[in-house]
Protein backbone atom coordinates (compact mmCIF):
# COMPACT_ATOMS: atom_id res chain seq x y z
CA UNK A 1 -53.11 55.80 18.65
CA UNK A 2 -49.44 55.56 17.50
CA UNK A 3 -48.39 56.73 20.99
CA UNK A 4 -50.33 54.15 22.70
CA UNK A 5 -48.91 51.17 20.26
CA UNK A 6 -45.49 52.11 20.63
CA UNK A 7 -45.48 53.40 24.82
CA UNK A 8 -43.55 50.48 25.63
CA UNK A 9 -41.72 50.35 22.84
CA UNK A 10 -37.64 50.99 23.20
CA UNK A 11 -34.77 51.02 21.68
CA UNK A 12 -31.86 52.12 23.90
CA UNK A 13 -28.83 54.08 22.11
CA UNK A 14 -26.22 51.97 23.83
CA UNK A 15 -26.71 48.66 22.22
CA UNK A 16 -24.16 47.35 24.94
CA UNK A 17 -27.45 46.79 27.04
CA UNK A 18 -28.43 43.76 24.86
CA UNK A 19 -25.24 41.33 25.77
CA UNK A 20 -25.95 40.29 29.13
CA UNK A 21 -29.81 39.49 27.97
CA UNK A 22 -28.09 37.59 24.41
CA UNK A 23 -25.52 35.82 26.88
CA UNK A 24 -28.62 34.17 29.20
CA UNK A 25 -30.56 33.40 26.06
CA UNK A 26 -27.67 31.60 24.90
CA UNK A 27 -27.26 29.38 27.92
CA UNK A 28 -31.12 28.75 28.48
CA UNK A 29 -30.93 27.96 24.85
CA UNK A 30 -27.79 25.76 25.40
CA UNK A 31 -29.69 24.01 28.85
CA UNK A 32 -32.70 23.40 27.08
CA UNK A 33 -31.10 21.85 24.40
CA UNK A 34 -28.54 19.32 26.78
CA UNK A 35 -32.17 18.61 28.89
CA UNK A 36 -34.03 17.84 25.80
CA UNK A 37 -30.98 15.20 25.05
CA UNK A 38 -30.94 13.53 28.51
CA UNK A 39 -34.48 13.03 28.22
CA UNK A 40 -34.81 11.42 25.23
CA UNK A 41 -31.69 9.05 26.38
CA UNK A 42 -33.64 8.71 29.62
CA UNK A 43 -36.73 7.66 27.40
CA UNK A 44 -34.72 5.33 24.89
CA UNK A 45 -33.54 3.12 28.33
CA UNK A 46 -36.80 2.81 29.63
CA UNK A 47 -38.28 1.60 25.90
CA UNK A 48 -35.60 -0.89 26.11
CA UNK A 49 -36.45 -2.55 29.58
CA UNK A 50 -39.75 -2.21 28.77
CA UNK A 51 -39.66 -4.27 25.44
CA UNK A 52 -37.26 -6.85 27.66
CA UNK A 53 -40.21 -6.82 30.40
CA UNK A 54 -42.89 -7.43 27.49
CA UNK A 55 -40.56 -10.50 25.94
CA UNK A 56 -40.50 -12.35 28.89
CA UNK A 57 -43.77 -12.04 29.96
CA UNK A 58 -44.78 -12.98 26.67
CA UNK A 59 -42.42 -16.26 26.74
CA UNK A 60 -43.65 -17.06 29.98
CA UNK A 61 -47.49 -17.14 28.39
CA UNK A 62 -46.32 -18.99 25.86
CA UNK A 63 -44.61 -21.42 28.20
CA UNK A 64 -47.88 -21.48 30.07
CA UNK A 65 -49.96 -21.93 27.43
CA UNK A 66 -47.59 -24.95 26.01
CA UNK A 67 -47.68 -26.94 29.46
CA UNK A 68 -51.28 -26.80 29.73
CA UNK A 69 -51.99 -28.37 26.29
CA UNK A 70 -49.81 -30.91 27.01
């Protein structure tokens, strides 16, 4: 059973093998991380011009509303 558990299991002697695998983790961790930035700055603008959209409309009701109670 243990041979089955641990078939794919290696460890290699020259441990120079893991720095090009540690180096691309790195800068997928790195993009990931400037992505995840952008995208919440992205976000954060539209919430903005949204809530400006949402004002006006609302203070055009109102001015609506106001004229035809007059």
């Amino acid at each position: 059973m243990k041979h089955l558990m641990y078939q794919f299991f290696y460890i290699p002697e020259d441990k120079s093998g893991y720095l090009p695998a540690a180096f691309e983790f790195l800068i997928m961790l790195i993009l990931c991380i400037i992505v995840f930035i952008a995208f919440r700055k992205i976000s954060k603008k539209q919430e903005m011009k949204t809530k400006e959209i949402e004002a006006r409309i609302l203070a055009e009701r109102k001015n609506t509303n106001n004229q035809q109670n007059i």
